[in-house]
PDB file of N, CA and C in Angstrom:
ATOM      1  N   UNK A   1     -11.198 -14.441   9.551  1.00  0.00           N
ATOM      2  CA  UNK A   1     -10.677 -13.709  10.673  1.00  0.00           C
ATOM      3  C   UNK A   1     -10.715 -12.210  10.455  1.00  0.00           C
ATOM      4  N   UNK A   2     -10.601 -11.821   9.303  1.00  0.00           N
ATOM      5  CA  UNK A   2     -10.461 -10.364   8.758  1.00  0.00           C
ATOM      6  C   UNK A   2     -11.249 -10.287   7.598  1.00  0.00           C
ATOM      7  N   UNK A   3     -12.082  -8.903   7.321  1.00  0.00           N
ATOM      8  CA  UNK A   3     -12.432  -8.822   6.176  1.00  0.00           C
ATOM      9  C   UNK A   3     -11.646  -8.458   4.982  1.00  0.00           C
ATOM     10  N   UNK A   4     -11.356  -9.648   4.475  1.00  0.00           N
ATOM     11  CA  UNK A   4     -10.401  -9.499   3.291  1.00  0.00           C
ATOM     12  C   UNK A   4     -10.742  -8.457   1.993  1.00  0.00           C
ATOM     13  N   UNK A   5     -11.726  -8.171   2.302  1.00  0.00           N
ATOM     14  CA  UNK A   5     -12.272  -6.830   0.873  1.00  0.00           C
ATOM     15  C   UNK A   5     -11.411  -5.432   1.536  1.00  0.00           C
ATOM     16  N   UNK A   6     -11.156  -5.105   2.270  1.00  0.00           N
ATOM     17  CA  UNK A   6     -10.311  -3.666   2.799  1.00  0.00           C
ATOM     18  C   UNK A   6      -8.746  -4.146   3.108  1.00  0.00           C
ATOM     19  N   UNK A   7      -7.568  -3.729   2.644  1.00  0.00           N
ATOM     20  CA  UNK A   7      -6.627  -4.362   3.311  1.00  0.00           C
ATOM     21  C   UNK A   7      -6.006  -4.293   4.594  1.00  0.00           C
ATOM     22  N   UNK A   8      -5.648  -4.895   5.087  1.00  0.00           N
ATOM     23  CA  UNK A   8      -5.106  -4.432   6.451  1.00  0.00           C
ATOM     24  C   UNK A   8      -3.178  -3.808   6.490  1.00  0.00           C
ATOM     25  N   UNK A   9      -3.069  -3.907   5.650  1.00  0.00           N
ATOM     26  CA  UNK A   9      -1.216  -3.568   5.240  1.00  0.00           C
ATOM     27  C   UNK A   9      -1.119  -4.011   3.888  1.00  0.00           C
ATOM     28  N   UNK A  10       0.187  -3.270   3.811  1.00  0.00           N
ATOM     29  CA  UNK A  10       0.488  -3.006   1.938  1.00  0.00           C
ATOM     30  C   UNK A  10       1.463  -4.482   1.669  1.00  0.00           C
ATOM     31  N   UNK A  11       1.433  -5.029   2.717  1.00  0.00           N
ATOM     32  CA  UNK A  11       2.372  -6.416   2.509  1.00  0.00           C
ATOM     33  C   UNK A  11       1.136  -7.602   2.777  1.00  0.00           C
ATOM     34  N   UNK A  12       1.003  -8.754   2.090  1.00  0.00           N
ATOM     35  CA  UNK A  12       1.111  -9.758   1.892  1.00  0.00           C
ATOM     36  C   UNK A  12      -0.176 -10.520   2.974  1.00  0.00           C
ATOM     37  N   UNK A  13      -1.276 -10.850   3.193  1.00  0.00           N
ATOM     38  CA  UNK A  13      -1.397 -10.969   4.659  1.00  0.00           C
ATOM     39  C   UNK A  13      -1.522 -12.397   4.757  1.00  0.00           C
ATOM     40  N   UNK A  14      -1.135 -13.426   4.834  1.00  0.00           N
ATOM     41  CA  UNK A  14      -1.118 -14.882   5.172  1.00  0.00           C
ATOM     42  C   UNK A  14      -2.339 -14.932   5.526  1.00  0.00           C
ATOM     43  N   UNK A  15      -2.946 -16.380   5.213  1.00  0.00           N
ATOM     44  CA  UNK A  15      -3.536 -17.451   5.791  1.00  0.00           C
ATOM     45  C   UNK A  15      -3.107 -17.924   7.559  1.00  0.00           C
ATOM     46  N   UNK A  16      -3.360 -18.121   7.912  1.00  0.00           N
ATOM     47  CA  UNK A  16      -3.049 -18.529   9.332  1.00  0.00           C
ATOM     48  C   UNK A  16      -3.052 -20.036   9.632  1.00  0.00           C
ATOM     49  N   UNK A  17      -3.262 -20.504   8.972  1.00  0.00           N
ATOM     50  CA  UNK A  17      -3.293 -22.648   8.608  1.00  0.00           C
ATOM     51  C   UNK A  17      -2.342 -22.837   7.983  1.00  0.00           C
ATOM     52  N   UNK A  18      -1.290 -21.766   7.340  1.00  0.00           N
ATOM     53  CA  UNK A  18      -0.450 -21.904   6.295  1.00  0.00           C
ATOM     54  C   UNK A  18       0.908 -21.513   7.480  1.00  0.00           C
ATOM     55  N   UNK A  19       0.714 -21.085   8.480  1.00  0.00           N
ATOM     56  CA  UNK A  19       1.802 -20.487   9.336  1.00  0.00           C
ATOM     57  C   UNK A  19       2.558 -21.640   9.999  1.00  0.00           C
ATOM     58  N   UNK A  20       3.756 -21.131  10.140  1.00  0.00           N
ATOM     59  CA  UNK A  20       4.743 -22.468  11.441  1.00  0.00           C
ATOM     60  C   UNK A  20       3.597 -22.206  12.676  1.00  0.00           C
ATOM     61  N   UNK A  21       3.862 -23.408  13.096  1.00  0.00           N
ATOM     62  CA  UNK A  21       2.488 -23.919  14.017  1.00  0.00           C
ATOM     63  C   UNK A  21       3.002 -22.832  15.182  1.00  0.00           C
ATOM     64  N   UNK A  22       3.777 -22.461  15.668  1.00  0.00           N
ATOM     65  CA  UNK A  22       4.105 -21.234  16.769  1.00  0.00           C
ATOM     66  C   UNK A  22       3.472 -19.988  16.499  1.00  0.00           C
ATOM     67  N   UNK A  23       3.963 -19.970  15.209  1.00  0.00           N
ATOM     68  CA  UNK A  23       3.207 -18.496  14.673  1.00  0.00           C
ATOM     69  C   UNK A  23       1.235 -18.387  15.721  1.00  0.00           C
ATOM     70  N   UNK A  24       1.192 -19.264  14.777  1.00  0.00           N
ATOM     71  CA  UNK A  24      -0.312 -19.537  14.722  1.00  0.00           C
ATOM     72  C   UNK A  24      -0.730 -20.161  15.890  1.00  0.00           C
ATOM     73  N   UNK A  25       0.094 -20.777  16.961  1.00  0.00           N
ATOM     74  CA  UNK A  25      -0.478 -20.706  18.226  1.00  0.00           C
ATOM     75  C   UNK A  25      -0.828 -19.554  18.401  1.00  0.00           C
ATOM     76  N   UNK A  26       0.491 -18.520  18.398  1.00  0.00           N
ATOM     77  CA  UNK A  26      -0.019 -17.322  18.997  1.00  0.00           C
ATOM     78  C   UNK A  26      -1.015 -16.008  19.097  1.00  0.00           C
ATOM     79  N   UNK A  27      -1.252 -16.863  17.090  1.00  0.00           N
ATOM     80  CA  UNK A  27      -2.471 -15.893  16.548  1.00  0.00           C
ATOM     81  C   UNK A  27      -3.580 -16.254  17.486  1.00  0.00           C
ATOM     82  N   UNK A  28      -3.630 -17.534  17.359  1.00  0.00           N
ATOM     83  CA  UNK A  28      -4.980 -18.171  17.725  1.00  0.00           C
ATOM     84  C   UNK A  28      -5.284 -18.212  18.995  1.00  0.00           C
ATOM     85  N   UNK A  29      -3.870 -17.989  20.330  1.00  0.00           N
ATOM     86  CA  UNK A  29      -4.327 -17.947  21.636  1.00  0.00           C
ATOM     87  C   UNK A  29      -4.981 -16.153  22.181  1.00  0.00           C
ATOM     88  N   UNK A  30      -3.880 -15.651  20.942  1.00  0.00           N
ATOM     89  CA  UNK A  30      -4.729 -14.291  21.698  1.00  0.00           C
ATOM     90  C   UNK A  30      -6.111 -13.669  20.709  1.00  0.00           C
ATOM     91  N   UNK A  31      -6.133 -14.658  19.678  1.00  0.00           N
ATOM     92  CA  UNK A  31      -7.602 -15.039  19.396  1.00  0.00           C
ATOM     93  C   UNK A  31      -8.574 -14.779  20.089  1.00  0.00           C
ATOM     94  N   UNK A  32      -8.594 -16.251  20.713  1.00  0.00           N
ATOM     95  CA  UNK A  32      -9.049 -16.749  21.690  1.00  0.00           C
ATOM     96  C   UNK A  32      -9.578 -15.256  23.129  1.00  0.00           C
ATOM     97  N   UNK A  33      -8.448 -14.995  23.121  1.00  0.00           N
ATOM     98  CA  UNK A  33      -8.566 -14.375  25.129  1.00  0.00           C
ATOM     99  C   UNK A  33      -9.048 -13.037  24.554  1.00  0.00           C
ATOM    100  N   UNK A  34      -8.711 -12.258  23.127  1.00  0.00           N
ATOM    101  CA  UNK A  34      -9.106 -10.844  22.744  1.00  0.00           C
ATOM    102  C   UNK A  34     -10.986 -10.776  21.814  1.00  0.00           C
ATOM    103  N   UNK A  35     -10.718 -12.277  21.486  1.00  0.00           N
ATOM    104  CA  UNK A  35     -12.064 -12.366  20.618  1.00  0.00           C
ATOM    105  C   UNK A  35     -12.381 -11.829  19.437  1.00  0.00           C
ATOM    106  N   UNK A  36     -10.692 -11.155  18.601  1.00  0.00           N
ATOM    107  CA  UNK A  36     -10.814 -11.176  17.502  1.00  0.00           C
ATOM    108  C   UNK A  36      -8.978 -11.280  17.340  1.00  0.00           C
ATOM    109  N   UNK A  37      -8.700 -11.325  16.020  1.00  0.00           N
ATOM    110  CA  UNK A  37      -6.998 -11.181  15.773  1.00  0.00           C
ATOM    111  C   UNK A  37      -6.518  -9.941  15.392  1.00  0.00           C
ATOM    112  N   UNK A  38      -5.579  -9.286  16.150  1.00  0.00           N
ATOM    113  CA  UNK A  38      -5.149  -7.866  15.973  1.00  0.00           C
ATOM    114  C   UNK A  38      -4.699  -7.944  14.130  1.00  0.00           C
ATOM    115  N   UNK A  39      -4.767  -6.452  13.964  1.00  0.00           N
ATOM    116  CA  UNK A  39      -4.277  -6.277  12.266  1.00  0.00           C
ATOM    117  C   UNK A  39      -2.699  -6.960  12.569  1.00  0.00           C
ATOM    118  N   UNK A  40      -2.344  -6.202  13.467  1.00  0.00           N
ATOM    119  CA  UNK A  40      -0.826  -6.122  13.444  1.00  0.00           C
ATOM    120  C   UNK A  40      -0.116  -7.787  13.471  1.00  0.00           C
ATOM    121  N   UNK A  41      -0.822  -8.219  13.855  1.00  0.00           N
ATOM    122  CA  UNK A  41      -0.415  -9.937  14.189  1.00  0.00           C
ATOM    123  C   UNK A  41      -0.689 -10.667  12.659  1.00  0.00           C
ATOM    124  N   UNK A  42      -1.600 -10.391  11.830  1.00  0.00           N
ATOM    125  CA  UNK A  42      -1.473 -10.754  10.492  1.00  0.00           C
ATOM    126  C   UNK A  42      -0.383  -9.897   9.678  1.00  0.00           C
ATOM    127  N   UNK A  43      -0.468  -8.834   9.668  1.00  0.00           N
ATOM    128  CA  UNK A  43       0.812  -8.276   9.061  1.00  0.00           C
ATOM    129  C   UNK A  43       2.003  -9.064   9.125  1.00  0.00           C
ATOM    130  N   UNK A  44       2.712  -8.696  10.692  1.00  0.00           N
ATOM    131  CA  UNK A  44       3.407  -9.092  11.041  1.00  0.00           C
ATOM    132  C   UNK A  44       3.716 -10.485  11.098  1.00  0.00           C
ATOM    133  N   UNK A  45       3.115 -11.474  10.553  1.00  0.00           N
ATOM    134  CA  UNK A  45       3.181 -13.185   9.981  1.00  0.00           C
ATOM    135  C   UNK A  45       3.508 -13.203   9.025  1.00  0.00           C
ATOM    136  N   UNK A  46       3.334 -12.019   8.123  1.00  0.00           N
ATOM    137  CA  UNK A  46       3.939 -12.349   6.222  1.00  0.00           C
ATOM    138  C   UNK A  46       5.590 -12.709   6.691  1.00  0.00           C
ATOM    139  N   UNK A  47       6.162 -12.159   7.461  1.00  0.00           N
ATOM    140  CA  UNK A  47       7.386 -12.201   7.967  1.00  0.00           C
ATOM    141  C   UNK A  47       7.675 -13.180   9.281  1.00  0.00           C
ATOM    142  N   UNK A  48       7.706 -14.393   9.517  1.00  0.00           N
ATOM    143  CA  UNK A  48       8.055 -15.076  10.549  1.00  0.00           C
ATOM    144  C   UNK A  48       8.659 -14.932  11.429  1.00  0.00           C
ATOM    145  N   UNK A  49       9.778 -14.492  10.923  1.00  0.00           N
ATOM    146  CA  UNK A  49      11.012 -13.979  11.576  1.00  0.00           C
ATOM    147  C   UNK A  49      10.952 -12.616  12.488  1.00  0.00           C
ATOM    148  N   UNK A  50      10.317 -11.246  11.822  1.00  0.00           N
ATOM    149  CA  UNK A  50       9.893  -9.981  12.167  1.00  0.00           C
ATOM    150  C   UNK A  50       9.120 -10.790  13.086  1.00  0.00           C
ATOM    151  N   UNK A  51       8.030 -11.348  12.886  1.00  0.00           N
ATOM    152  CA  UNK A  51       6.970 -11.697  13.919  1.00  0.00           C
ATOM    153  C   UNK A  51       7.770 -11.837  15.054  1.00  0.00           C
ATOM    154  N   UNK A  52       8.690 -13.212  15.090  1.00  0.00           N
ATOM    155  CA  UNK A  52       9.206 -13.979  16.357  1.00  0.00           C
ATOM    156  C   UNK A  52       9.996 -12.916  17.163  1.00  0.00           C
ATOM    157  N   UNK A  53      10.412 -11.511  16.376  1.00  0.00           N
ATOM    158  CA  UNK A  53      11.117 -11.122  16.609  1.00  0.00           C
ATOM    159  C   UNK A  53      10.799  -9.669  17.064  1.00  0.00           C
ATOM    160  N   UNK A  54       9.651  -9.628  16.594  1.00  0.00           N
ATOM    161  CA  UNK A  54       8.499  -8.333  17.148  1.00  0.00           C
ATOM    162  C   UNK A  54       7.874  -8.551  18.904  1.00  0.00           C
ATOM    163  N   UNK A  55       7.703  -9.953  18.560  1.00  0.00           N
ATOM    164  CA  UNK A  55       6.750 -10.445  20.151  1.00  0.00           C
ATOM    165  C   UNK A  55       7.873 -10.752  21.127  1.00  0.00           C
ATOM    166  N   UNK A  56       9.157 -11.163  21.169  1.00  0.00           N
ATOM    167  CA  UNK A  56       9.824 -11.326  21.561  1.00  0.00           C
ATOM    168  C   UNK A  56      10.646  -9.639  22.487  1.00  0.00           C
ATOM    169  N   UNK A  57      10.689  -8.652  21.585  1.00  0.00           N
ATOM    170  CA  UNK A  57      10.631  -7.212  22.049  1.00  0.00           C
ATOM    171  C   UNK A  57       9.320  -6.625  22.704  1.00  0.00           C
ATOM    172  N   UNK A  58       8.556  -7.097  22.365  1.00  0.00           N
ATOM    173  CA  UNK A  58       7.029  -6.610  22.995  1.00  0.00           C
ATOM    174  C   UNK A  58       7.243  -7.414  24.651  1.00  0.00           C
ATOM    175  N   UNK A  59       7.782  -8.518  24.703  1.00  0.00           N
ATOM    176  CA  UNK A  59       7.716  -9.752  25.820  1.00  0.00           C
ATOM    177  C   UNK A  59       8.191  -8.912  26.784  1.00  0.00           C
ATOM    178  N   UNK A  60       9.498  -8.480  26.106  1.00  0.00           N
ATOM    179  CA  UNK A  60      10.635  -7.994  27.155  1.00  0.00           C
ATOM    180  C   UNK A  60      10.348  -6.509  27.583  1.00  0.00           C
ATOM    181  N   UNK A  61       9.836  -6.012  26.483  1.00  0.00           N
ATOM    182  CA  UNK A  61       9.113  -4.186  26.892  1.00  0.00           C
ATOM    183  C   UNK A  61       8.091  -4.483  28.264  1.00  0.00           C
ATOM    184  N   UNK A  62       7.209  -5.164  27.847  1.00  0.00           N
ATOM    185  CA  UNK A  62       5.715  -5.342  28.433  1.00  0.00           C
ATOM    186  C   UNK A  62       5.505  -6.231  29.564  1.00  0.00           C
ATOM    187  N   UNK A  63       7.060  -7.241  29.610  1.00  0.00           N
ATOM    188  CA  UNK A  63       6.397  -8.808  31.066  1.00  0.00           C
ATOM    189  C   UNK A  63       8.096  -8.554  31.891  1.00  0.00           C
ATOM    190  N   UNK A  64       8.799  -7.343  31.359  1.00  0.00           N
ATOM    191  CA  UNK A  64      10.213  -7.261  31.699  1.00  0.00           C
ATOM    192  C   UNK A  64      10.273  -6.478  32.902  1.00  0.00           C
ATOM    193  N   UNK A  65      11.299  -6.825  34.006  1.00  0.00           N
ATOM    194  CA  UNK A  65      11.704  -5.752  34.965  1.00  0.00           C
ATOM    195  C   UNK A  65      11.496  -4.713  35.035  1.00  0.00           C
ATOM    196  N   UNK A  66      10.715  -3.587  35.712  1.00  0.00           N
ATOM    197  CA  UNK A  66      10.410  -2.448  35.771  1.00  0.00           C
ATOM    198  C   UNK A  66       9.440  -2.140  36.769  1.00  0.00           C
ATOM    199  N   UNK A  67       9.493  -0.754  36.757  1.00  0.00           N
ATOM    200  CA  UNK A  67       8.674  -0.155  37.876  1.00  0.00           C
ATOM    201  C   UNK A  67       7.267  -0.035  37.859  1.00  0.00           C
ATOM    202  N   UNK A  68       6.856   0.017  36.509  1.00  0.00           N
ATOM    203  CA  UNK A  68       5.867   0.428  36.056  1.00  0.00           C
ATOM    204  C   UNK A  68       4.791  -1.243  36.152  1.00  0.00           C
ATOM    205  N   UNK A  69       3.451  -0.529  36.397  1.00  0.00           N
ATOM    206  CA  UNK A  69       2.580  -1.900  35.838  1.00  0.00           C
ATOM    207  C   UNK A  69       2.525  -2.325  34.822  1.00  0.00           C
ATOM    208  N   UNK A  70       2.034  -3.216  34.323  1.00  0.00           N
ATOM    209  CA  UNK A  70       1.358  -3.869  33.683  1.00  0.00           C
ATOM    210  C   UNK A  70       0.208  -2.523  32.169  1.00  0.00           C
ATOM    211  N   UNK A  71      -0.862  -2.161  33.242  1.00  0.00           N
ATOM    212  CA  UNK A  71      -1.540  -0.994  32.871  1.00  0.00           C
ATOM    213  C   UNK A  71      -0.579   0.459  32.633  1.00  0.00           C
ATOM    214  N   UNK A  72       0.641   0.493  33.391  1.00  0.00           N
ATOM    215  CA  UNK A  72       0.866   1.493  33.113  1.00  0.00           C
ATOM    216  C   UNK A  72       1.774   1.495  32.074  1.00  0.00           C
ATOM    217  N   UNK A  73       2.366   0.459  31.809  1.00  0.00           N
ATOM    218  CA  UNK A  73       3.163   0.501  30.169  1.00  0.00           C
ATOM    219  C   UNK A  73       1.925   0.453  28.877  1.00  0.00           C
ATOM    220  N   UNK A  74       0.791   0.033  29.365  1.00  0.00           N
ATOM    221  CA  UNK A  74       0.169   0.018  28.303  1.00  0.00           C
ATOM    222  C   UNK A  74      -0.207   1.562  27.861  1.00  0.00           C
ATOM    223  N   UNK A  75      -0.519   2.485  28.695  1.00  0.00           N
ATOM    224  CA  UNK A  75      -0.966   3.617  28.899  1.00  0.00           C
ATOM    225  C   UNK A  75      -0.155   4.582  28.157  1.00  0.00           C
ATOM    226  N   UNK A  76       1.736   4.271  28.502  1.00  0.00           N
ATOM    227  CA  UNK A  76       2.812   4.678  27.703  1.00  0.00           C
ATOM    228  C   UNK A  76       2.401   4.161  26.306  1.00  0.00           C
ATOM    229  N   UNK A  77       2.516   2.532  25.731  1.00  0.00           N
ATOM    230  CA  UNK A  77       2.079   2.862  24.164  1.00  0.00           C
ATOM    231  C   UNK A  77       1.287   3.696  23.621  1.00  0.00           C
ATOM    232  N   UNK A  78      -0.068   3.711  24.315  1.00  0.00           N
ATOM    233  CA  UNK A  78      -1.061   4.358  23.440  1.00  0.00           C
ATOM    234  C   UNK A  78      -0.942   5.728  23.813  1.00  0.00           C
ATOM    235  N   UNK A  79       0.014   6.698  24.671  1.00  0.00           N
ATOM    236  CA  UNK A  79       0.275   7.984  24.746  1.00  0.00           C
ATOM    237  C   UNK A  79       0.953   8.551  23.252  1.00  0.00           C
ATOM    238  N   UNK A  80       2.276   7.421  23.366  1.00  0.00           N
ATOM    239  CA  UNK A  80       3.248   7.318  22.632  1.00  0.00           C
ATOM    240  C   UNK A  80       2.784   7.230  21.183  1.00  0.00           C
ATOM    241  N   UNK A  81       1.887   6.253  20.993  1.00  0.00           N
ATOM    242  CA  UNK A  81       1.229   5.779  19.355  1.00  0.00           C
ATOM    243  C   UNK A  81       0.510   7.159  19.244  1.00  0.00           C
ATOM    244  N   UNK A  82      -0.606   7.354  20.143  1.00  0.00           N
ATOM    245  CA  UNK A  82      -1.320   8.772  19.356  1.00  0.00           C
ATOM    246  C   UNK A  82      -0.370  10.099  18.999  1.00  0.00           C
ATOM    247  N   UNK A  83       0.259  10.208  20.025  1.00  0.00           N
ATOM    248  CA  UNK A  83       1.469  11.284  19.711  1.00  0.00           C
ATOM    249  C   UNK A  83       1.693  11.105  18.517  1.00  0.00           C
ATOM    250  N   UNK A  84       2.538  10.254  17.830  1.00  0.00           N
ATOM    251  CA  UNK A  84       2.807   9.787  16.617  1.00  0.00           C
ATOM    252  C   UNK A  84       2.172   9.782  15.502  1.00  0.00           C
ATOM    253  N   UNK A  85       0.709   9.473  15.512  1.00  0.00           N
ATOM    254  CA  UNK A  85      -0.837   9.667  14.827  1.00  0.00           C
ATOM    255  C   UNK A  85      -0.491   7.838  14.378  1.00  0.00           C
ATOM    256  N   UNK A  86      -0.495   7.272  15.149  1.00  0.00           N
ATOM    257  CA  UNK A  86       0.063   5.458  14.597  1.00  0.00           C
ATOM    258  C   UNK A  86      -0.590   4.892  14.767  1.00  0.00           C
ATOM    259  N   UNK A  87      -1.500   4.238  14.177  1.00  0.00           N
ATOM    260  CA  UNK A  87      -2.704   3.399  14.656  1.00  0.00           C
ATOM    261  C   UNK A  87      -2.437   2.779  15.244  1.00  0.00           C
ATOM    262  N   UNK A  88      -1.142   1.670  15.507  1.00  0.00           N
ATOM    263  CA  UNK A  88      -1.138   0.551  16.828  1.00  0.00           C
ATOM    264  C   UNK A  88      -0.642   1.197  17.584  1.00  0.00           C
TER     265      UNK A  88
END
């Protein structure tokens, strides 16, 4: 899924066959629909919990009540991330 010769984070990066099967639905559905697996979604699996608990804040930022679209919250992260110099 990743080229394991460069690392992608200073923590740990799991196997994805080795994950609670939720985890790894979710790797594998947005797999699937993106056509590769974000860094951040392997990172964020060394930790199960952070994970469930990362996507779960992303759910509510990104599919939650508001004025804004869809496109236009996305537009806010990546304003927000480059500001920052943050790769995700």
């Amino acid at each position: 899924m990743n080229d394991t010769s460069e690392p992608i984070s200073r923590f740990p990066v799991p196997d994805p066959a080795g994950l609670p099967d939720d985890i790894r639905q979710v790797i594998e559905a947005n797999a699937k629909k993106a056509g590769f697996v974000p860094n951040v979604f392997l990172a964020y699996a060394w930790r199960p919990e952070q994970f469930r608990a990362f996507f779960q804040y992303y759910d509510a930022l990104m599919r939650g009540q508001s004025g804004l679209t869809r496109a236009e919250r996305e537009m806010i992260v990546v304003a927000v991330s480059a500001e920052n110099r943050c790769t995700y």
